[in-house]
Protein backbone atom coordinates (compact mmCIF):
# COMPACT_ATOMS: atom_id res chain seq x y z
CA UNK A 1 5.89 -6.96 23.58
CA UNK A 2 3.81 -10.10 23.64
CA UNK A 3 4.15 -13.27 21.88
CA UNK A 4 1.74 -16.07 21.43
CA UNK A 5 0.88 -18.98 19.65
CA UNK A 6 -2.36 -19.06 17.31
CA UNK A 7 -2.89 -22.45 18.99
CA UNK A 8 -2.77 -20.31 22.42
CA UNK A 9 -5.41 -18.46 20.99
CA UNK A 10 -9.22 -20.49 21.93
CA UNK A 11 -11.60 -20.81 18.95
CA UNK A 12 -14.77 -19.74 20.65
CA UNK A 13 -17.88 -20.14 18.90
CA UNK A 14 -20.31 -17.17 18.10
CA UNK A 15 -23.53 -17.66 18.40
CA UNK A 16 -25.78 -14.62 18.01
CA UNK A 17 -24.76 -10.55 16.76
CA UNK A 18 -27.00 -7.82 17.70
CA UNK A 19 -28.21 -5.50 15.72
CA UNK A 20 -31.19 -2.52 15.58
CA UNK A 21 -31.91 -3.96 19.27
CA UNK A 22 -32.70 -7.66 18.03
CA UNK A 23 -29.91 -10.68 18.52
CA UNK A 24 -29.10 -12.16 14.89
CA UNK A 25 -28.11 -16.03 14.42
CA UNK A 26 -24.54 -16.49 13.44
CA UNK A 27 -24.09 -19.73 11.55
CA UNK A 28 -20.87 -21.60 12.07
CA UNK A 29 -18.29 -19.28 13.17
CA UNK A 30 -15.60 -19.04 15.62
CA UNK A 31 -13.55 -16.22 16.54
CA UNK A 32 -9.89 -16.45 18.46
CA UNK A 33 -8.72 -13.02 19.65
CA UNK A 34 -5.13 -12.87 18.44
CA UNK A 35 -4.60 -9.48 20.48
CA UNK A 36 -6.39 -6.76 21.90
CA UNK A 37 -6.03 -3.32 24.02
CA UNK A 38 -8.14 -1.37 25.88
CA UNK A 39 -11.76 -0.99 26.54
CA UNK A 40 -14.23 1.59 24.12
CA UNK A 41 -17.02 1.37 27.32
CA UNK A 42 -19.01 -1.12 25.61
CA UNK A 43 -16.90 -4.19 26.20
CA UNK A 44 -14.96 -4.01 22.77
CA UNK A 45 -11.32 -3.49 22.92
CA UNK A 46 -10.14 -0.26 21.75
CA UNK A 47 -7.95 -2.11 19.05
CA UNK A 48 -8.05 -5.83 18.41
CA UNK A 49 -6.63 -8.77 16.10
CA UNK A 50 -9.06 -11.37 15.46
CA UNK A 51 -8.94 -14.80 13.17
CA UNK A 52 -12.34 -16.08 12.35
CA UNK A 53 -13.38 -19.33 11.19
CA UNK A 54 -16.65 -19.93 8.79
CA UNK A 55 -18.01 -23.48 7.93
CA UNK A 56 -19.51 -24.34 4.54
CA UNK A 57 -22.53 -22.41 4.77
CA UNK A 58 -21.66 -20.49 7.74
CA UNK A 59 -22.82 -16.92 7.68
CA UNK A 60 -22.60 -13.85 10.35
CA UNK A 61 -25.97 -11.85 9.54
CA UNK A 62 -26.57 -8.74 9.12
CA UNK A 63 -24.92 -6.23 11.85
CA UNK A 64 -23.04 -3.15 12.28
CA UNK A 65 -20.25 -1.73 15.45
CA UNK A 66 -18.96 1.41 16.38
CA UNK A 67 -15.38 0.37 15.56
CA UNK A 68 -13.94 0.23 11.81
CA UNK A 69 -12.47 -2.80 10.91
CA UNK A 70 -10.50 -4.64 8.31
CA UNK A 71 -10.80 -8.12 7.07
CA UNK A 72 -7.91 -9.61 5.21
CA UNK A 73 -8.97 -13.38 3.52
CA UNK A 74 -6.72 -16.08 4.08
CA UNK A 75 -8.70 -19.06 2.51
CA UNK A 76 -12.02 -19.84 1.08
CA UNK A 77 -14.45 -17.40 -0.85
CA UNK A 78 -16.87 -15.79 0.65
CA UNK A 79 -19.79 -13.60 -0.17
CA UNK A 80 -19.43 -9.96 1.59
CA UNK A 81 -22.80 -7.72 1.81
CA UNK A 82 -23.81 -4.26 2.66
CA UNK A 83 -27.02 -3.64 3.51
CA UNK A 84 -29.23 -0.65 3.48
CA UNK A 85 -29.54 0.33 7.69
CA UNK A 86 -33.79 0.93 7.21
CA UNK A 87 -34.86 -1.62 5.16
CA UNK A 88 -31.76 -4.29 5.42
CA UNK A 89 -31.79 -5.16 1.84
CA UNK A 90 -28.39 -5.72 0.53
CA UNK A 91 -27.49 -3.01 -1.39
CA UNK A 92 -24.03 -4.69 -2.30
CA UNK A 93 -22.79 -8.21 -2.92
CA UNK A 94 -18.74 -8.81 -3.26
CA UNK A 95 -17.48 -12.29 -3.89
CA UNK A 96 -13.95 -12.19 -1.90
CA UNK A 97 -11.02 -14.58 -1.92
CA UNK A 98 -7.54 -15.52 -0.56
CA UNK A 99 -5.29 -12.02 -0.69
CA UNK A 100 -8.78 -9.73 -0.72
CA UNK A 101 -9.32 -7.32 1.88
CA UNK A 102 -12.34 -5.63 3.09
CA UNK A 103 -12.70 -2.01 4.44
CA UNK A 104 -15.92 -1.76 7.09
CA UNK A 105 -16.51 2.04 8.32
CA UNK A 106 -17.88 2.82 11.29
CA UNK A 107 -21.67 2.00 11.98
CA UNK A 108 -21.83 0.63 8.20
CA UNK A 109 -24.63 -2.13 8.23
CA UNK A 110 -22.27 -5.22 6.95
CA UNK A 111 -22.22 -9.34 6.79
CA UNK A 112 -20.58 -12.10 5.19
CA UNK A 113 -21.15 -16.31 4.48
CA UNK A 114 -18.97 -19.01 3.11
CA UNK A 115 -20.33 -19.50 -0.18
CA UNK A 116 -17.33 -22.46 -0.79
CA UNK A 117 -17.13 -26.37 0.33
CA UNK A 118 -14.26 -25.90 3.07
CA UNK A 119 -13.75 -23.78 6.06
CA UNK A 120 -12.66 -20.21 5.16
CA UNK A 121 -10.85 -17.91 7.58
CA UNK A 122 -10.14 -14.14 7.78
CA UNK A 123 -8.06 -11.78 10.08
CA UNK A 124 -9.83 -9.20 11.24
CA UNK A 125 -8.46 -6.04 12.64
CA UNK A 126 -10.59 -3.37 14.18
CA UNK A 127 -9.89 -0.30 16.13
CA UNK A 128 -11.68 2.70 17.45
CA UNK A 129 -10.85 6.11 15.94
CA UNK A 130 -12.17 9.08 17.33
CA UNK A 131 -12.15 12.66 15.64
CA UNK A 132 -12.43 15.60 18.01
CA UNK A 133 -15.70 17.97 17.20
């Protein structure tokens, strides 16, 4: 068992995302990995517990990962898109709040931006899960 603080935890800030081979700016976020467990090969943890920060106006663009993830919304409102993977048009637009939760699949083209006049945060919990063919 391990026990931390979230003031243990450094707020790094995140600069770029990659996605369809190009590096996408991220607009005032940090990330503090709360936990995390193993390695899925490309430098992801197998399982992790993040807590992200986003400024007024903050956004992380358009991108997509191997591992599912949810996002649970502790404060702020934030606008949550999913875009089409070929021609990266949104194809949906959810306006999320304190006590929402989003569900990310695998590989699912997916961003988000602080649409409010504070700093909004999220925990985000993502894990690898692999089905046997």
């Amino acid at each position: 068992m391990d026990i931390a603080s979230f003031n243990d935890c450094e707020a790094v800030p995140i600069d770029k995302f990659p996605f369809k081979g190009t590096q996408r700016d991220v607009i005032g976020t940090s990330i503090r990995w709360l936990s995390k467990f193993g390695d899925d090969g490309t430098g992801y943890p197998e399982y992790g517990l993040r807590h992200f920060t986003i400024q007024p106006g903050g956004e992380i663009p358009v991108h997509n990962h191997f591992y599912r993830q949810t996002m649970y919304i502790l404060n702020g409102k934030f606008e949550c898109y999913q875009y089409d993977m070929e021609t990266e048009a949104a194809v949906k637009t959810v306006v999320t709040g304190a006590g929402d939760f989003v569900y990310v699949p695998s590989l699912e083209p997916h961003g988000m931006k602080n649409i409010g006049d504070e700093p909004a945060s999220f925990l985000c919990c993502i894990a690898n899960v692999y089905t046997d063919k």
